[in-house]
N, C-alpha and C. Protein backbone atom coordinates (compact mmCIF):
# COMPACT_ATOMS: atom_id res chain seq x y z
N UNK A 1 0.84 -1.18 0.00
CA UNK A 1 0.00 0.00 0.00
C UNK A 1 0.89 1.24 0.00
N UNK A 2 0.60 2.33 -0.76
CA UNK A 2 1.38 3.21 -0.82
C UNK A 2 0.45 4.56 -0.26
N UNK A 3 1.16 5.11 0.40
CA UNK A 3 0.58 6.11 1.68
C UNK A 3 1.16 7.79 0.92
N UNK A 4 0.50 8.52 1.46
CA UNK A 4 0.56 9.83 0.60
C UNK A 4 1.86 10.43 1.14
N UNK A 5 2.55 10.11 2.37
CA UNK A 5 3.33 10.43 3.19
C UNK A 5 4.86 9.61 1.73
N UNK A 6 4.55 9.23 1.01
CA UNK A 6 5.37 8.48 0.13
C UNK A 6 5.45 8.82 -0.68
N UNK A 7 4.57 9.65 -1.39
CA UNK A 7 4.32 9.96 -2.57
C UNK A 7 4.81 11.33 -2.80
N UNK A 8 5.45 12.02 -4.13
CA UNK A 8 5.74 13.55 -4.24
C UNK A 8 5.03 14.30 -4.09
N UNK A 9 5.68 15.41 -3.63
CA UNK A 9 4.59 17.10 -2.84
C UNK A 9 3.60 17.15 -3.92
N UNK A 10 2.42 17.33 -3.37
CA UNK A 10 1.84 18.17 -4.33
C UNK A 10 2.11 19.77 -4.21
N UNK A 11 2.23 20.45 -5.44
CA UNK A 11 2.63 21.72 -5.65
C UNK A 11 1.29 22.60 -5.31
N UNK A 12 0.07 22.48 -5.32
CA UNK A 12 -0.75 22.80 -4.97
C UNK A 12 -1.66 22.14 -4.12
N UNK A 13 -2.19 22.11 -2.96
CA UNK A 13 -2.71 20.81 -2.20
C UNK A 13 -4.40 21.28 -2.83
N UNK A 14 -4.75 22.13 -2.93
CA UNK A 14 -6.27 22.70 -2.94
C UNK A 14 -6.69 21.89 -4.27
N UNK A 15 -6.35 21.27 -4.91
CA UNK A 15 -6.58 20.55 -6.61
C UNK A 15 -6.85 19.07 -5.93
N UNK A 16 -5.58 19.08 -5.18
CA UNK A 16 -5.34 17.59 -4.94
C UNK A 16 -4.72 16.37 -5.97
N UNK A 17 -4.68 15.61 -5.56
CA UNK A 17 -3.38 14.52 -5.99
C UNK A 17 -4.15 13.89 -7.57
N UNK A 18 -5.39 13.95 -7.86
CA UNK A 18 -5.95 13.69 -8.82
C UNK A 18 -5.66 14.73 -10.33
N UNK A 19 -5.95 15.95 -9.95
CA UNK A 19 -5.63 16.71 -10.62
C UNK A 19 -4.00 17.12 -10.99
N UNK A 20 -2.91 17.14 -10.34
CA UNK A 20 -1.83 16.96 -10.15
C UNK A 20 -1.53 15.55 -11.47
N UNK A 21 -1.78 14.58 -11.39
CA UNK A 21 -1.87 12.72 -11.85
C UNK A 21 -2.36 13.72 -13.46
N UNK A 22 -3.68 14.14 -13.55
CA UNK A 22 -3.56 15.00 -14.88
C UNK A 22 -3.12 15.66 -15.54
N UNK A 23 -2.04 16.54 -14.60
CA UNK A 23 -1.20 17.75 -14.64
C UNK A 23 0.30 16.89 -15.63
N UNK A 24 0.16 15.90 -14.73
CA UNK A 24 1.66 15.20 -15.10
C UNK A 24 1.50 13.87 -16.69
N UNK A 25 0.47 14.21 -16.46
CA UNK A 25 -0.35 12.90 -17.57
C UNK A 25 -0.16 13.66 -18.76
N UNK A 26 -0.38 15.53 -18.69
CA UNK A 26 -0.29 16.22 -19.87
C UNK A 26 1.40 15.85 -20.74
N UNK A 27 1.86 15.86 -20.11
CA UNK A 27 3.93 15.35 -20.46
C UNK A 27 3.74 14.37 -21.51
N UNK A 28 2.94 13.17 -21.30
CA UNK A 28 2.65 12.34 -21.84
C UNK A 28 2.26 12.23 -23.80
N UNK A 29 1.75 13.19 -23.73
CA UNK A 29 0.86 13.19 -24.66
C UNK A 29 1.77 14.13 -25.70
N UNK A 30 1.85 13.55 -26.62
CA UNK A 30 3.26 13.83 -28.05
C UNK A 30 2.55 14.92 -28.93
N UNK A 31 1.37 14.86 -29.07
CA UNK A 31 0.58 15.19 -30.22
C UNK A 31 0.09 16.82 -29.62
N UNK A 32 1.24 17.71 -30.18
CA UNK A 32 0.65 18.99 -29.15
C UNK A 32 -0.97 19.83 -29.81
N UNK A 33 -1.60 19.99 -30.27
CA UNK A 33 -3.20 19.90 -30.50
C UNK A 33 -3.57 19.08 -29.50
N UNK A 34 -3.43 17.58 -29.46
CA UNK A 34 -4.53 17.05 -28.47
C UNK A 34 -3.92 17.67 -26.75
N UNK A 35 -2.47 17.90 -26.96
CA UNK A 35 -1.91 18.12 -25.50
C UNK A 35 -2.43 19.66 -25.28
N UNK A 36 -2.76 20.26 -26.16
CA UNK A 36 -3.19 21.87 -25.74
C UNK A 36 -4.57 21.65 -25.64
N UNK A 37 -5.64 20.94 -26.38
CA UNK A 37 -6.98 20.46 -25.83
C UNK A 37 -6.99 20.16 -24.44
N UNK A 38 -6.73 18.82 -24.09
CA UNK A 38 -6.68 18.50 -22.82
C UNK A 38 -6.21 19.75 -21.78
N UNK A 39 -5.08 20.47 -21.99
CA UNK A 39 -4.80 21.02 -20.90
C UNK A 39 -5.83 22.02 -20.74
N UNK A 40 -7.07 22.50 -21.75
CA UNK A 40 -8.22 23.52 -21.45
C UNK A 40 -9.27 22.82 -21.12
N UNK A 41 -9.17 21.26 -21.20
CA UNK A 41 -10.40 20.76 -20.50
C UNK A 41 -10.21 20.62 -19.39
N UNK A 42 -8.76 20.58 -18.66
CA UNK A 42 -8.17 20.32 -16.88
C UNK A 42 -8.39 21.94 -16.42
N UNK A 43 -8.25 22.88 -17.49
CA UNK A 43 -7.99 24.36 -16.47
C UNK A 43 -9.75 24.18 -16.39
N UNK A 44 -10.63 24.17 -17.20
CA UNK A 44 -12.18 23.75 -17.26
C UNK A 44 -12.51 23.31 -15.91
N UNK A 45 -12.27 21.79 -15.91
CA UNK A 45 -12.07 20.90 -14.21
C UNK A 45 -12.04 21.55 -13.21
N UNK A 46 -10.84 22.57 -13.12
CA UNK A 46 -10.44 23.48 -12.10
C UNK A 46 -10.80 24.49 -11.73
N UNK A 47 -12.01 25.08 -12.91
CA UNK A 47 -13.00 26.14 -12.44
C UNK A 47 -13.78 25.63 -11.67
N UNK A 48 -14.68 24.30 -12.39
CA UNK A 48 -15.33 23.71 -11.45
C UNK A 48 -15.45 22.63 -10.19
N UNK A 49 -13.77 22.96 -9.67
CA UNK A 49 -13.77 22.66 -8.25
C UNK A 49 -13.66 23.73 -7.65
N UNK A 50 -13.46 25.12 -7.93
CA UNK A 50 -13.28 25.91 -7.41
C UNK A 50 -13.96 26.87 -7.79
N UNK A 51 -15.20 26.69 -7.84
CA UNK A 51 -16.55 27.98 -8.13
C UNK A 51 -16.42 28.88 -7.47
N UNK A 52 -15.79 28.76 -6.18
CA UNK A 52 -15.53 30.22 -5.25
C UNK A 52 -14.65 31.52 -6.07
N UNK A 53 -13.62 30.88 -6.91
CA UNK A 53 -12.83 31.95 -7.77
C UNK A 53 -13.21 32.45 -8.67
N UNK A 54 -14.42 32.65 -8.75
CA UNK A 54 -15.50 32.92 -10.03
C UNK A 54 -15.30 34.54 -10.20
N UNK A 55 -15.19 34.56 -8.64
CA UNK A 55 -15.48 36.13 -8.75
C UNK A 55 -14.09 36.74 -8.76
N UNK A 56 -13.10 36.19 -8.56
CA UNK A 56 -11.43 37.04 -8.63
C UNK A 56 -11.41 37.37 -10.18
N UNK A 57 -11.12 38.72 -10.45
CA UNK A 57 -10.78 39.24 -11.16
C UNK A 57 -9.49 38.08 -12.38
N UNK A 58 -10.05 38.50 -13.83
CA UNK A 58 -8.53 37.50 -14.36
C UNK A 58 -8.75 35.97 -14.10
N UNK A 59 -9.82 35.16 -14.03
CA UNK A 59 -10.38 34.22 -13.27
C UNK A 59 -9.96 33.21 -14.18
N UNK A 60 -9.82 33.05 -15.47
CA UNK A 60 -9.17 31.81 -16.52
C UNK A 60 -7.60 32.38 -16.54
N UNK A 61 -6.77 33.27 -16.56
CA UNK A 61 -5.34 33.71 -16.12
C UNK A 61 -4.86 33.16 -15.39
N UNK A 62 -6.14 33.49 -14.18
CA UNK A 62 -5.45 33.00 -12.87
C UNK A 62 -5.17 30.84 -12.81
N UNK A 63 -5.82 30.61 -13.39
CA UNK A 63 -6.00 29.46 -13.38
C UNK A 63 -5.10 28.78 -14.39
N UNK A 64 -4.97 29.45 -15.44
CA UNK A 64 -3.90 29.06 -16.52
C UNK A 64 -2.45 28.48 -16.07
N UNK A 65 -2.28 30.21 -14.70
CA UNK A 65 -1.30 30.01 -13.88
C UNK A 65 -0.83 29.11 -13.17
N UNK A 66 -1.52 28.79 -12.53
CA UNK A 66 -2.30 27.43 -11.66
C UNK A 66 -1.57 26.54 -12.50
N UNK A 67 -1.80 26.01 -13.42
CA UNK A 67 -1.74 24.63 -14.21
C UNK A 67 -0.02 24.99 -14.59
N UNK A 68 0.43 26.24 -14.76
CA UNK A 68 1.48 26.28 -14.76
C UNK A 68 2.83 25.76 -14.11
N UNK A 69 1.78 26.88 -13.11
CA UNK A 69 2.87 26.31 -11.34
C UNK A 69 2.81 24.68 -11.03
N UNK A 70 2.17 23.91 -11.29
CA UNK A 70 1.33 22.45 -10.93
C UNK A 70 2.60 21.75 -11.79
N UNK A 71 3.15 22.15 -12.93
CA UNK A 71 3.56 21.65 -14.34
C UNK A 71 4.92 21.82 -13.94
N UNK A 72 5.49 22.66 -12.95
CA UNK A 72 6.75 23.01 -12.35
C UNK A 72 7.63 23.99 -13.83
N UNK A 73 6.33 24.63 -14.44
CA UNK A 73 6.44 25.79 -15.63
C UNK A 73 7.38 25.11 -16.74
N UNK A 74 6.85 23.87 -16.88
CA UNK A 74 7.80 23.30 -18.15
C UNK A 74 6.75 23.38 -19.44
């Protein structure tokens, strides 16, 4: 069994380890069209775990960012 205490930081904890697993899943993917799709259907995801940021100003920026920082800006 592998325990979270084992596993690498998450760079953002508020997404959580699922979203992160997507974040890193984007690397994966060769075909940059489908890899720039996907990564607007995860920033998508991430509005809607976080409906509270609806109202911050810059609200898809801010989140772009997000997926940035998550990506360790590669």
């Amino acid at each position: 069994m592998m325990y979270n205490t084992q596993r690498k930081l998450l760079n953002m904890r508020e997404y959580g380890r699922n979203v992160q697993q997507m974040v890193d899943y984007l690397f994966t993917i060769e075909d940059r069209d489908k890899r720039s799709q996907q990564a607007k259907v995860l920033v998508e995801l991430m509005a809607i775990l976080n409906p509270h940021l609806k109202n911050v100003e810059d609200f898809r920026h801010m989140l772009w960012d997000h997926l940035h920082f998550m990506s360790n800006f590669s």
